[in-house]
C-alpha atoms as a PDB file:
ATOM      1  CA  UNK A   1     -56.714  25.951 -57.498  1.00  0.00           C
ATOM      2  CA  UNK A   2     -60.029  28.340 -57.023  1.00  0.00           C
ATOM      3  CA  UNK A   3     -60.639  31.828 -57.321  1.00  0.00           C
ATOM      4  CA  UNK A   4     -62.995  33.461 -54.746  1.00  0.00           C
ATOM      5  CA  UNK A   5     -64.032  36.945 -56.100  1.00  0.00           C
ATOM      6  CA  UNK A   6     -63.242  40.256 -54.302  1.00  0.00           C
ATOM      7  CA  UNK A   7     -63.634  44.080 -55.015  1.00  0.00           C
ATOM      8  CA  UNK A   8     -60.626  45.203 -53.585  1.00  0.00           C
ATOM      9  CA  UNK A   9     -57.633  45.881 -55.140  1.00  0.00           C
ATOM     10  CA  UNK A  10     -56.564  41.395 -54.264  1.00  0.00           C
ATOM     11  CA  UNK A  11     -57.831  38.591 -55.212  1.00  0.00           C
ATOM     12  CA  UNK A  12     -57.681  35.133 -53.484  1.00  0.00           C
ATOM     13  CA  UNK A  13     -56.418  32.101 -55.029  1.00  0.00           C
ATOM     14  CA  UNK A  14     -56.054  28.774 -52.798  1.00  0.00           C
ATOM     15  CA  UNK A  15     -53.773  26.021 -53.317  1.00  0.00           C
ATOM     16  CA  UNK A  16     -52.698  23.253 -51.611  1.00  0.00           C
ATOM     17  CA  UNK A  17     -51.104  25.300 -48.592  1.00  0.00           C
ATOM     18  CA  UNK A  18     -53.980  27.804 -48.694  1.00  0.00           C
ATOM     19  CA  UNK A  19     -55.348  31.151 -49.400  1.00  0.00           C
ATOM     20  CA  UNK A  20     -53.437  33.469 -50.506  1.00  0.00           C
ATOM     21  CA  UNK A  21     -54.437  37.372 -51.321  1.00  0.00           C
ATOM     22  CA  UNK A  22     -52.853  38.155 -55.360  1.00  0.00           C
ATOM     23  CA  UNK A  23     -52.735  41.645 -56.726  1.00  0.00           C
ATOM     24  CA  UNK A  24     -55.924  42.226 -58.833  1.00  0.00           C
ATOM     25  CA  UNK A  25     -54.707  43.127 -61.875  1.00  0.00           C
ATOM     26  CA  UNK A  26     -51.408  40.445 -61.676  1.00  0.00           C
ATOM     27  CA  UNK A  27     -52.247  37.785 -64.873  1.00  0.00           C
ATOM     28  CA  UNK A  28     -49.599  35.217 -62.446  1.00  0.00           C
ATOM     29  CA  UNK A  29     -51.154  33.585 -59.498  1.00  0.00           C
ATOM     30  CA  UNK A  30     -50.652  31.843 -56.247  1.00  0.00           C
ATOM     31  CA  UNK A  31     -47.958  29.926 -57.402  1.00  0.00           C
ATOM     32  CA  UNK A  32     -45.723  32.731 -58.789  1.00  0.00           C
ATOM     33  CA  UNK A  33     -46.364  34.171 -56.065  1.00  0.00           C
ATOM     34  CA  UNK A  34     -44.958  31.952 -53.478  1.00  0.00           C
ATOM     35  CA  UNK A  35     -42.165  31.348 -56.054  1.00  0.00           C
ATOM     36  CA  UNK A  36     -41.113  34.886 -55.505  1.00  0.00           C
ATOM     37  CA  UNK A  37     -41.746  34.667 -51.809  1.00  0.00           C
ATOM     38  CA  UNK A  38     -39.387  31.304 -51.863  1.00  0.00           C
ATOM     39  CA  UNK A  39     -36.327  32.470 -54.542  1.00  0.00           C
ATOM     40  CA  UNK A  40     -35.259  35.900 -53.687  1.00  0.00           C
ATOM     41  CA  UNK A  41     -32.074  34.935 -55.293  1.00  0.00           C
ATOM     42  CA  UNK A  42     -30.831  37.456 -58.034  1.00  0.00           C
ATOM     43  CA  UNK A  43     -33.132  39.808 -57.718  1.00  0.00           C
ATOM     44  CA  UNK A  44     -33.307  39.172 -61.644  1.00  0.00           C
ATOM     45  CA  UNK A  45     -36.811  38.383 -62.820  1.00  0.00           C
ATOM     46  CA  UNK A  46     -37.591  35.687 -66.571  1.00  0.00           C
ATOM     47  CA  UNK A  47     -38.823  39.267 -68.021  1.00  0.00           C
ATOM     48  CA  UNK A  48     -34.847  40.436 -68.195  1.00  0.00           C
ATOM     49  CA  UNK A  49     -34.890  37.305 -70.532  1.00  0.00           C
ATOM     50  CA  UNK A  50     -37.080  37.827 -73.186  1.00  0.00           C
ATOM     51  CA  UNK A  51     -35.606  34.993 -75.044  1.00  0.00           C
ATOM     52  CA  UNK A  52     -36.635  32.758 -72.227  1.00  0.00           C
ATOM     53  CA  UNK A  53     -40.214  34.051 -71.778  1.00  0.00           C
ATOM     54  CA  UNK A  54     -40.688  33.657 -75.789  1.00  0.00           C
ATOM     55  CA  UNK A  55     -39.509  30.469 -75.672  1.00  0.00           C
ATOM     56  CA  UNK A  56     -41.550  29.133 -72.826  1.00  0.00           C
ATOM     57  CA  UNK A  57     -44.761  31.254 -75.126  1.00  0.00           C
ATOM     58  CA  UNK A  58     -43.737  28.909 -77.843  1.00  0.00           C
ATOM     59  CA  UNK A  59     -43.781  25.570 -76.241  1.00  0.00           C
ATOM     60  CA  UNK A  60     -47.755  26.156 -74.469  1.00  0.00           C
ATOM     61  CA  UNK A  61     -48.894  27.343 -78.032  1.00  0.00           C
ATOM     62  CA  UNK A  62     -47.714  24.478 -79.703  1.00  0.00           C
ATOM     63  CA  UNK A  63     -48.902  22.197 -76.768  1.00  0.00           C
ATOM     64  CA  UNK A  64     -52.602  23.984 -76.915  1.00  0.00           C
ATOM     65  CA  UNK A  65     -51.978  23.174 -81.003  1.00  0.00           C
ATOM     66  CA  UNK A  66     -51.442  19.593 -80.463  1.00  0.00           C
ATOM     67  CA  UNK A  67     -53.884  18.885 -77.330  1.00  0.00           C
ATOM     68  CA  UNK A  68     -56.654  20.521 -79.708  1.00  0.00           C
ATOM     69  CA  UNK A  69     -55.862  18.611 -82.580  1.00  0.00           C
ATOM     70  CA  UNK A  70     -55.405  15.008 -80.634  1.00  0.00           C
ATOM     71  CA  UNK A  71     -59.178  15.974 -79.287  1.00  0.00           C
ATOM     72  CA  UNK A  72     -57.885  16.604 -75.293  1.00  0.00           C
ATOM     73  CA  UNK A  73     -58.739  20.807 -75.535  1.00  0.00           C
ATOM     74  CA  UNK A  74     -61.862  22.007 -76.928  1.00  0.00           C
ATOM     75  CA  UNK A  75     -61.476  24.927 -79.309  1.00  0.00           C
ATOM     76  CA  UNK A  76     -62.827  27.784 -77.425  1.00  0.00           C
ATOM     77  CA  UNK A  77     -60.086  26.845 -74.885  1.00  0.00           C
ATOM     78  CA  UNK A  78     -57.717  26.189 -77.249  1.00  0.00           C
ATOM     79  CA  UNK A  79     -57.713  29.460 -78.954  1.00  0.00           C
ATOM     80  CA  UNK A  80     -58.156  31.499 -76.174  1.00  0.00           C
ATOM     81  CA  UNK A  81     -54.647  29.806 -74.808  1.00  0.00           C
ATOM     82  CA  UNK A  82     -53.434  30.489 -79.095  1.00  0.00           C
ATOM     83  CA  UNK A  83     -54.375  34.298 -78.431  1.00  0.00           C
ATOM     84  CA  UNK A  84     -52.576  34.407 -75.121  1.00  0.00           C
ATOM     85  CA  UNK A  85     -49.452  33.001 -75.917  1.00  0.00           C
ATOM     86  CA  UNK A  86     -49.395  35.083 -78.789  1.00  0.00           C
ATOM     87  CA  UNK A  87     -49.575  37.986 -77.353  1.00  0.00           C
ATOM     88  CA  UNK A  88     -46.632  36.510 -74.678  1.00  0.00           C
ATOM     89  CA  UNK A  89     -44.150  36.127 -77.349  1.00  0.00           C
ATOM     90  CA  UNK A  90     -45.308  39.234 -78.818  1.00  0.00           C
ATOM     91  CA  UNK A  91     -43.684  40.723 -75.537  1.00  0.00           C
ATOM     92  CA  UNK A  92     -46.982  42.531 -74.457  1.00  0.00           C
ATOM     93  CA  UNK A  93     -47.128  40.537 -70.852  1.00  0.00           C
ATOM     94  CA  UNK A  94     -42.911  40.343 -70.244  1.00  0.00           C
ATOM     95  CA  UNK A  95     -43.733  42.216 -67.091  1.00  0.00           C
ATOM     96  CA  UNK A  96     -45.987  39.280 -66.106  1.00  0.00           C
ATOM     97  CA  UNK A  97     -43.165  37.497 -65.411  1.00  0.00           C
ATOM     98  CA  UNK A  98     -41.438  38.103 -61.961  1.00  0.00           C
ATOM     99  CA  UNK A  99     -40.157  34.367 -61.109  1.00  0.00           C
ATOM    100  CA  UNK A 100     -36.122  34.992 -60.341  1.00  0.00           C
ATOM    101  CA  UNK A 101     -34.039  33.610 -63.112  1.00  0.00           C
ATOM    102  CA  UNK A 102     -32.346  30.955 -60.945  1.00  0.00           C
ATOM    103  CA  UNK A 103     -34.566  28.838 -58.464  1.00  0.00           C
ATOM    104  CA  UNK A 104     -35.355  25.559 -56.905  1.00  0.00           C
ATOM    105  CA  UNK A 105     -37.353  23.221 -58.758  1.00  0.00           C
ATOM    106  CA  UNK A 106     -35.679  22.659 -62.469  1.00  0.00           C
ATOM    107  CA  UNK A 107     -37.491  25.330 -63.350  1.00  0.00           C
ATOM    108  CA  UNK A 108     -41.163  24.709 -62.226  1.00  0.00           C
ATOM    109  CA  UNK A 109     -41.666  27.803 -61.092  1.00  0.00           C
ATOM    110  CA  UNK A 110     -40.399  29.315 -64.271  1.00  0.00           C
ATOM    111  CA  UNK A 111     -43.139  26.929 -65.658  1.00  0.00           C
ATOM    112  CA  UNK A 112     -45.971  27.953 -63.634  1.00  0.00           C
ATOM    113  CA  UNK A 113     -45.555  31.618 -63.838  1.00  0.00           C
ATOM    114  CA  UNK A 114     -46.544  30.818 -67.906  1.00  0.00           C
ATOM    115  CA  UNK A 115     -48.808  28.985 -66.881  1.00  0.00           C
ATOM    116  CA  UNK A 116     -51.000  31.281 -65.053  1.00  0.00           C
ATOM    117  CA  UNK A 117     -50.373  33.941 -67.242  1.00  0.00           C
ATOM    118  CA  UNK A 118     -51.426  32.451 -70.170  1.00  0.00           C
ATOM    119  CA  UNK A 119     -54.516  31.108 -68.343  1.00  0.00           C
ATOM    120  CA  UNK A 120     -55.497  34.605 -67.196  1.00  0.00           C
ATOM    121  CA  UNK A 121     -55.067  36.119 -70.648  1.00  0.00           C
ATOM    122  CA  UNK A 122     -56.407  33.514 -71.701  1.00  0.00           C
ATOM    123  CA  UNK A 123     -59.946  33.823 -69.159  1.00  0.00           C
ATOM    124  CA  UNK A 124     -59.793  37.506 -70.098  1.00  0.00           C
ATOM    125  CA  UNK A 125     -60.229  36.647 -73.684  1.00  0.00           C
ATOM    126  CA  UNK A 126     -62.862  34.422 -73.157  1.00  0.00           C
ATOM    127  CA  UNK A 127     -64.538  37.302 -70.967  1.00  0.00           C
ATOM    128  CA  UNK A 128     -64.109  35.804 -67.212  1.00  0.00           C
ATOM    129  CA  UNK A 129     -62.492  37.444 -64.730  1.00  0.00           C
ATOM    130  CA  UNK A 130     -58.568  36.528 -63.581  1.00  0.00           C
ATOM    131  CA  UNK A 131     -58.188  33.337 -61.762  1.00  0.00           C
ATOM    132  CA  UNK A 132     -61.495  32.110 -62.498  1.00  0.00           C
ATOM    133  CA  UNK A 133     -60.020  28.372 -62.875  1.00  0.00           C
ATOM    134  CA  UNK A 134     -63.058  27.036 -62.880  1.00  0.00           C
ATOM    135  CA  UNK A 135     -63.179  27.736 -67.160  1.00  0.00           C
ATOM    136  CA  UNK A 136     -59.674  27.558 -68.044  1.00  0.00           C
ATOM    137  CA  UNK A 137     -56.752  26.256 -65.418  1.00  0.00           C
ATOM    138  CA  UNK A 138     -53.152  26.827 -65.643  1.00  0.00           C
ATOM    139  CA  UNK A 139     -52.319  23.101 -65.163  1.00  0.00           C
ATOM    140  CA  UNK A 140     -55.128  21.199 -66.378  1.00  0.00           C
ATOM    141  CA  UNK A 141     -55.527  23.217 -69.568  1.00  0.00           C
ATOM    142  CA  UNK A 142     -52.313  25.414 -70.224  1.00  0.00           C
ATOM    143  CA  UNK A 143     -50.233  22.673 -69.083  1.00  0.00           C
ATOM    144  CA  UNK A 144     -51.812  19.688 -70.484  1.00  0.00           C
ATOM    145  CA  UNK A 145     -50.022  16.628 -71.264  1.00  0.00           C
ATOM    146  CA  UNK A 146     -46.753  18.582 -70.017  1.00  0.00           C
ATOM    147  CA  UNK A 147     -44.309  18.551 -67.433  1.00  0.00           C
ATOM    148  CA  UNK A 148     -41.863  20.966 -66.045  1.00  0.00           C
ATOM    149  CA  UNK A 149     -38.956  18.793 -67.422  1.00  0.00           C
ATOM    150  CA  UNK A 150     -39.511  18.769 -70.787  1.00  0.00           C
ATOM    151  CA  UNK A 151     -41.083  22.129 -71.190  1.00  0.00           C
ATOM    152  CA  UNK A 152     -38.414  24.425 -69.639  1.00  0.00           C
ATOM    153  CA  UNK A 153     -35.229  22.672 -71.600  1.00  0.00           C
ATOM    154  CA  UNK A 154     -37.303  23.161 -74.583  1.00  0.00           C
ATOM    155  CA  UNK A 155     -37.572  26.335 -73.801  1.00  0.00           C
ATOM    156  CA  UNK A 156     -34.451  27.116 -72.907  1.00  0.00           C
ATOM    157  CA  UNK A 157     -33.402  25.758 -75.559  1.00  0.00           C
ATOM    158  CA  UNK A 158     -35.706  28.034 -77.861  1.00  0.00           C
ATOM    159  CA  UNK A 159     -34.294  30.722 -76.259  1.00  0.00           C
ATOM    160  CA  UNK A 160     -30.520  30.537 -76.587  1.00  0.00           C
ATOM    161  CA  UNK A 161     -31.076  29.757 -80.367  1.00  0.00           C
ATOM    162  CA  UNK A 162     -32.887  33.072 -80.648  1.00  0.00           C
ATOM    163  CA  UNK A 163     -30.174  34.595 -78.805  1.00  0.00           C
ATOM    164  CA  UNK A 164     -27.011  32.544 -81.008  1.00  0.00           C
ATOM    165  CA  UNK A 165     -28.907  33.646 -84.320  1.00  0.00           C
ATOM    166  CA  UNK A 166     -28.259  37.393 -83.094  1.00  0.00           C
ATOM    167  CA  UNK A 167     -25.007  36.228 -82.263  1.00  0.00           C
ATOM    168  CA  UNK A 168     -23.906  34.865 -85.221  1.00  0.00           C
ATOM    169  CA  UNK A 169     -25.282  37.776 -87.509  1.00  0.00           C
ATOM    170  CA  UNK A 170     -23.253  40.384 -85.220  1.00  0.00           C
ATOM    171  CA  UNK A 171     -19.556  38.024 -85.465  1.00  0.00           C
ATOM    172  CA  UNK A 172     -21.103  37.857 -89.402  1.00  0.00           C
ATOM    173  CA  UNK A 173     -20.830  41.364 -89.265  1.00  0.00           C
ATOM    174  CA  UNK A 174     -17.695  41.704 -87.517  1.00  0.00           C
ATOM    175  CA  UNK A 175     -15.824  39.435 -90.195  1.00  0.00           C
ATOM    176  CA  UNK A 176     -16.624  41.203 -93.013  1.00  0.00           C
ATOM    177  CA  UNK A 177     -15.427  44.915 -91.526  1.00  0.00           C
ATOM    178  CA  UNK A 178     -12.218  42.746 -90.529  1.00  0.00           C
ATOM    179  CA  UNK A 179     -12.177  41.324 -94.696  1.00  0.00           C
ATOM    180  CA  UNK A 180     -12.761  45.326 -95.374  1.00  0.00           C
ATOM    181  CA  UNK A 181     -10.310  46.597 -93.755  1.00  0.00           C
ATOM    182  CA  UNK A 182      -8.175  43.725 -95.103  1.00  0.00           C
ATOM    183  CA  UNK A 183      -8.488  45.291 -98.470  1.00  0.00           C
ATOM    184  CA  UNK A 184      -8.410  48.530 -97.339  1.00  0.00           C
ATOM    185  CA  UNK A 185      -4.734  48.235 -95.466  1.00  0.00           C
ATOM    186  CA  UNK A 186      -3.093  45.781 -97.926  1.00  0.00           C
ATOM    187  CA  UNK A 187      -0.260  48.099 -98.904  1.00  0.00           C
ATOM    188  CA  UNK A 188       0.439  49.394 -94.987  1.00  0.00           C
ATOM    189  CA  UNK A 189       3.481  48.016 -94.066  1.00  0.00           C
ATOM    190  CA  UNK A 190       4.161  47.371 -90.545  1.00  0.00           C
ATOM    191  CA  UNK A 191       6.060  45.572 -87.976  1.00  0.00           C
ATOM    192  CA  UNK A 192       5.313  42.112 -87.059  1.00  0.00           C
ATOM    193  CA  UNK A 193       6.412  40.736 -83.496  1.00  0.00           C
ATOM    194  CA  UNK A 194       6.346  38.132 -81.242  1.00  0.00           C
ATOM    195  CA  UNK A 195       6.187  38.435 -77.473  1.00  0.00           C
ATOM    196  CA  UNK A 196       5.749  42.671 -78.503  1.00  0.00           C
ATOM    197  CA  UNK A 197       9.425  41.956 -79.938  1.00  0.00           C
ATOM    198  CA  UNK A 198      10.309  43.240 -83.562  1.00  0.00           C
ATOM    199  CA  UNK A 199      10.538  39.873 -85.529  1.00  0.00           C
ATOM    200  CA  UNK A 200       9.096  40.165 -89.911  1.00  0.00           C
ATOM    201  CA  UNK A 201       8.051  42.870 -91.529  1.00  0.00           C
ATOM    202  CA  UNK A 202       4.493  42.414 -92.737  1.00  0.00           C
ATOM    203  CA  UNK A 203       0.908  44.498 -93.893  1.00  0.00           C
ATOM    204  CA  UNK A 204      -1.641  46.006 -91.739  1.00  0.00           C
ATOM    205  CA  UNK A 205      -3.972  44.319 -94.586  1.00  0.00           C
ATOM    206  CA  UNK A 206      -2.667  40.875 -93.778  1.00  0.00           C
ATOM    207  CA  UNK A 207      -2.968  41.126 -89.753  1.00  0.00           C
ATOM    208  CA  UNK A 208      -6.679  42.340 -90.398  1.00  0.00           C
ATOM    209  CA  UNK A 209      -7.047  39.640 -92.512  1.00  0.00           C
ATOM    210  CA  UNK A 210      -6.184  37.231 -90.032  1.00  0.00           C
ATOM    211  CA  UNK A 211      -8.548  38.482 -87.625  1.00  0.00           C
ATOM    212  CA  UNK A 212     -11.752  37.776 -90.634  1.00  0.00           C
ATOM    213  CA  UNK A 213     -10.073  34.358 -91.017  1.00  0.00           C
ATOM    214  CA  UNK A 214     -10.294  33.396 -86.702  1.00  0.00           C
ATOM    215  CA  UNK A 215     -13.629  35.069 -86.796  1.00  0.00           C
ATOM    216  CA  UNK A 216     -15.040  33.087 -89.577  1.00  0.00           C
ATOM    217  CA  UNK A 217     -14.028  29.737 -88.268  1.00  0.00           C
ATOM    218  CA  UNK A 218     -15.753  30.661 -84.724  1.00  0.00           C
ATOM    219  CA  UNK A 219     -19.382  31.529 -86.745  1.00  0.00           C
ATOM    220  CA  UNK A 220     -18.952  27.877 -88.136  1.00  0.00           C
ATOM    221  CA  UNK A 221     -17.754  26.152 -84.780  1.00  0.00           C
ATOM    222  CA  UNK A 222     -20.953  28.064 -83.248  1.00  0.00           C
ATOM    223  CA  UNK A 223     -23.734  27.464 -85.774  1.00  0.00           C
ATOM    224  CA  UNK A 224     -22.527  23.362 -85.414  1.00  0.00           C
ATOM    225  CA  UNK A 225     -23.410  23.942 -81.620  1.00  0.00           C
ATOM    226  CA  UNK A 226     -26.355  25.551 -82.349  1.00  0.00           C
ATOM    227  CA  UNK A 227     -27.836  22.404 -84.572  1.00  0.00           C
ATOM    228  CA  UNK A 228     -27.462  20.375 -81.740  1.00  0.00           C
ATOM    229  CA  UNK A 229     -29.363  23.015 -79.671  1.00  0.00           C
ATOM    230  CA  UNK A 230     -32.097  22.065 -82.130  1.00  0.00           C
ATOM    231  CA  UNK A 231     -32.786  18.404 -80.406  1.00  0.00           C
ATOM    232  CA  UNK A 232     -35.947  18.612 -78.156  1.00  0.00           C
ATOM    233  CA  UNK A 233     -37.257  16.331 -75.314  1.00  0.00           C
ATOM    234  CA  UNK A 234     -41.194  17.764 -75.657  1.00  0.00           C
ATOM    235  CA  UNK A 235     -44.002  14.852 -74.654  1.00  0.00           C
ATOM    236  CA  UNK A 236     -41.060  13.458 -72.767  1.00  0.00           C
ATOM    237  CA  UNK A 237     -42.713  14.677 -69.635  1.00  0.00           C
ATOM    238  CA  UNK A 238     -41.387  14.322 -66.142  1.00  0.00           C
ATOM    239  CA  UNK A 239     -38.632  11.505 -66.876  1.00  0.00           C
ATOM    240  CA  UNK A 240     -38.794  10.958 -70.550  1.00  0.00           C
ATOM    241  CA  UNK A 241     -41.354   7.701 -70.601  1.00  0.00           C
ATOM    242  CA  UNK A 242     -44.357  10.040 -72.160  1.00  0.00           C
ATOM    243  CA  UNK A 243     -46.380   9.763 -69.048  1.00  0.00           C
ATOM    244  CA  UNK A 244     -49.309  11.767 -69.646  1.00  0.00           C
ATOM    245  CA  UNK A 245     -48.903  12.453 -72.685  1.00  0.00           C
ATOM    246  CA  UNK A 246     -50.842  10.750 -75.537  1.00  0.00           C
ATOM    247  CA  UNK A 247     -50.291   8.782 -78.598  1.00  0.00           C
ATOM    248  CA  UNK A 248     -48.729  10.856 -80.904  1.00  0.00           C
ATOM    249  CA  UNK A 249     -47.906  13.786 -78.699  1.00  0.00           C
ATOM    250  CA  UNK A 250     -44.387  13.993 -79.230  1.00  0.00           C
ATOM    251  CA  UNK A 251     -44.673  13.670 -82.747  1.00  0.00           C
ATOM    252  CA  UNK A 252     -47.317  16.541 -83.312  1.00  0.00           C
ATOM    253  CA  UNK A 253     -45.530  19.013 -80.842  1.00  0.00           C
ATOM    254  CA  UNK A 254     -42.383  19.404 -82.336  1.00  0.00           C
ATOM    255  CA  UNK A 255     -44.115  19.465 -85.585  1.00  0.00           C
ATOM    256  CA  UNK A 256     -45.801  22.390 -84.257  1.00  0.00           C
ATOM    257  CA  UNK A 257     -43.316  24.134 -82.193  1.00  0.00           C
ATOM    258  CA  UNK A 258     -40.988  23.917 -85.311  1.00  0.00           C
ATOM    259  CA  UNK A 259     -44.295  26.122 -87.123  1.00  0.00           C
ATOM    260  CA  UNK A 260     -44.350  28.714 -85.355  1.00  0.00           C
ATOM    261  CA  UNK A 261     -40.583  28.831 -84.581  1.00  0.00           C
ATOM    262  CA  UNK A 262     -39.700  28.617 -88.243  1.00  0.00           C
ATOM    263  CA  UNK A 263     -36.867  26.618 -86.762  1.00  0.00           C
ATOM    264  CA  UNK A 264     -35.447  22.926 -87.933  1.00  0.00           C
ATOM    265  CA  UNK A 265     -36.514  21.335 -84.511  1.00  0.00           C
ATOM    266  CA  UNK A 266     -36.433  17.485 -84.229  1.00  0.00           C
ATOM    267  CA  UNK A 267     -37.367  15.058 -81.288  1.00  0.00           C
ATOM    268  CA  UNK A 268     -34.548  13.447 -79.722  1.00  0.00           C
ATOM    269  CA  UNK A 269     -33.992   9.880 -80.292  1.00  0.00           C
ATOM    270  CA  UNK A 270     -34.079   8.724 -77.013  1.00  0.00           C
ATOM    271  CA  UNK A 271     -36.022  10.974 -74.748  1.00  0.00           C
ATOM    272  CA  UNK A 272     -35.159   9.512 -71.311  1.00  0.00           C
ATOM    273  CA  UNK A 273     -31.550   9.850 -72.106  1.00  0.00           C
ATOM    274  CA  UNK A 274     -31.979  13.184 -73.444  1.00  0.00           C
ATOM    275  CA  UNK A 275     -34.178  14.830 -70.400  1.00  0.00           C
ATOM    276  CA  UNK A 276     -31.315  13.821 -67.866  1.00  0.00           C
ATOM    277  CA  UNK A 277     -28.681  14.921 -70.812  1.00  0.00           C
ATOM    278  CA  UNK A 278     -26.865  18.604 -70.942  1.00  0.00           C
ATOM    279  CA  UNK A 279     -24.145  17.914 -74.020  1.00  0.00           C
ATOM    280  CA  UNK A 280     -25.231  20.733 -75.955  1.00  0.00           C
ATOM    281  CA  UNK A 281     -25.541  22.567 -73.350  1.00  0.00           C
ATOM    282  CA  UNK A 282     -21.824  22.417 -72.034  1.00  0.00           C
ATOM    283  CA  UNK A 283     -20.460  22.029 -75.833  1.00  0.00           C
ATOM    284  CA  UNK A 284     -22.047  25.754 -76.683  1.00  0.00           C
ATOM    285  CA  UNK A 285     -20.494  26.937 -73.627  1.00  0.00           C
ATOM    286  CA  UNK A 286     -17.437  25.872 -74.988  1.00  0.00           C
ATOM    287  CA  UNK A 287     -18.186  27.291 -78.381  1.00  0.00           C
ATOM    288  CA  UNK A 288     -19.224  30.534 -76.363  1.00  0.00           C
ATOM    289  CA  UNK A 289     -16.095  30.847 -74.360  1.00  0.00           C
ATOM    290  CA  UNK A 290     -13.502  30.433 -77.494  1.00  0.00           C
ATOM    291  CA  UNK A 291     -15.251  33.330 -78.822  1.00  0.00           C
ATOM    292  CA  UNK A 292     -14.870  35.743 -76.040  1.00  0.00           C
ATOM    293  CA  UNK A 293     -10.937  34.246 -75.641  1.00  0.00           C
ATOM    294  CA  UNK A 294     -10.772  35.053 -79.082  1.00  0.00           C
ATOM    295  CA  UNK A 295     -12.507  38.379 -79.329  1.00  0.00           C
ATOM    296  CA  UNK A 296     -10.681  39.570 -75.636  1.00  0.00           C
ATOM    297  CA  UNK A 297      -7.262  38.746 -77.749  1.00  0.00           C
ATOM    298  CA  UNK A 298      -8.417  40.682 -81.389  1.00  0.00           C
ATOM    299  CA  UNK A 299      -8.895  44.412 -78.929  1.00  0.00           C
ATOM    300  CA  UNK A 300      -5.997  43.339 -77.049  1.00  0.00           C
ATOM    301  CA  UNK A 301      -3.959  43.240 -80.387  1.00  0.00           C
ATOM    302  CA  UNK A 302      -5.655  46.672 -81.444  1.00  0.00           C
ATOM    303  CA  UNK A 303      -5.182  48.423 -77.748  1.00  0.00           C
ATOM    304  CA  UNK A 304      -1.155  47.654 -78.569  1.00  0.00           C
ATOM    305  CA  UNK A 305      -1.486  48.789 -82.311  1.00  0.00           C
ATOM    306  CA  UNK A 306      -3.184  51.946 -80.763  1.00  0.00           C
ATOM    307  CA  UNK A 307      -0.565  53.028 -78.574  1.00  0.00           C
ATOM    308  CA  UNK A 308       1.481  56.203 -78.879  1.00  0.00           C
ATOM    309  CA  UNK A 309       2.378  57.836 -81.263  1.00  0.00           C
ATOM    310  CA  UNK A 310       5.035  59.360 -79.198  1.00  0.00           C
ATOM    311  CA  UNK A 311       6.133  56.271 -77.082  1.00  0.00           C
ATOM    312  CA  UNK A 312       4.761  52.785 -76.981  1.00  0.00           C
ATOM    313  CA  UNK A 313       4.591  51.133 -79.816  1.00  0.00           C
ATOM    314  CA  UNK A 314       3.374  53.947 -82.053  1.00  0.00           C
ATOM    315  CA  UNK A 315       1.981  51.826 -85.038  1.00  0.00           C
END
């Protein structure tokens, strides 16, 4: 991929199918662009998942980490790609990223749109004009000893822990105005039923209590499917053999992505099973969906206590 320079307000990139003209001031290139061109899906673009984008940040930063330190990226390249990735998860390009959320391609258009961005942060750091490839290339630098397929589960990956840790301080939350209220109501007495029929007497305190209980047991059943979340395939490459990818790779990458995550990551044991593997991917979904069946029935149970107070139930 070359740049050839222009004044106006495009400049051309080429790639294997050709020249094509990319906004000027756009940090993605030819590649994003015929990724938009090709996936008008959703009309939904990675930047309405900033989860996503921070995640994908993550992964090149610790790649550019490890590539420097295994001797494969010199360190005026590597810190230049540092510096633009920071800034990425630092949310200052999001609107860099226009790829639709869903698309052909496991996600390597998802992949490349980071990639160029980075790169042409990264060239604009080092003082060189956008899409100058020539100094600093989306693939052979940004994405260096990587591969679509184990850089975008990682990433997603990233992503929907950043998202569960959010989750799990809000249903944290939740449970203790539920214990609260527990306390607060202990001495209301009130009707208990069964199929909205009268059936025991029992305490506003004790229902609300209940509710802390059911909530409590989902934050554990969730953060168990979030450890599993924390197994990565990175230096797995394209089929999980390592191809590409040097000696110690694997092992430096997750040290590093777990760095600047803060997060418990660990390499999967076997990283050809666990590139073709979605487990923890369908057992959070699980996790997810028994805590929306479980929140729908808590308001459902408060919409009924709510009603009246002339007819209805009037509690």
């Amino acid at each position: 991929m070359t740049e050839t320079a222009s004044p106006a307000a495009f400049r051309s990139e080429h790639d294997l199918l050709g020249d094509r003209d990319v906004p000027a001031a756009a940090y993605w290139g030819v590649h994003t662009l015929r990724a938009v061109e090709n996936f008008p899906i959703t009309g939904q673009p990675l930047s309405t998942n900033m989860y996503l984008v921070r995640g994908l940040a993550a992964v090149k930063l610790a790649a550019a980490r490890t590539n420097h330190e295994l001797g494969l990226l010199d360190a005026e390249r590597a810190h230049a790609i540092e510096a633009a990735c920071t800034d990425v998860m630092n949310g200052k390009l999001n609107d860099q990223f226009v790829v639709d959320v869903i698309q052909g391609g496991a996600g390597t258009s998802s992949n490349m749109n980071a990639n160029e961005v980075i790169a042409n942060r990264a060239l604009e750091i080092l003082g060189h004009p956008k899409g100058h490839y020539t100094r600093l290339h989306p693939n052979d630098h940004v994405n260096l000893s990587q591969s679509t397929n184990d850089v975008y589960p990682t990433a997603v990956k990233l992503g929907t822990i950043f998202a569960a840790r959010e989750l799990l301080a809000a249903l944290a939350e939740l449970q203790d105005a539920f214990a609260a209220k527990a306390v607060e109501f202990r001495t209301v007495v009130k009707m208990g039923r069964t199929q909205l029929q009268d059936a025991a007497p029992m305490t506003l305190g004790q229902e609300f209590g209940s509710y802390a209980v059911t909530i409590g047991e989902d934050r554990l059943r969730l953060a168990e499917a979030d450890l599993l979340i924390h197994e990565i395939n990175l230096g797995a490459t394209a089929i999980g053999t390592g191809l590409n990818a040097p000696a110690g790779y694997t092992e430096a990458a997750c040290r590093h992505l777990a760095e600047i995550t803060g997060l418990p990551l660990v390499t999967a044991p076997d990283l050809i099973e666990a590139t073709q593997d979605v487990g923890a991917f369908v057992h959070l979904s699980g996790v997810l969906k028994r805590v929306a069946v479980k929140l729908s029935k808590i308001c459902n149970d408060l919409r009924l206590l709510s009603s009246g107070p002339r007819a209805g139930l009037g509690e």
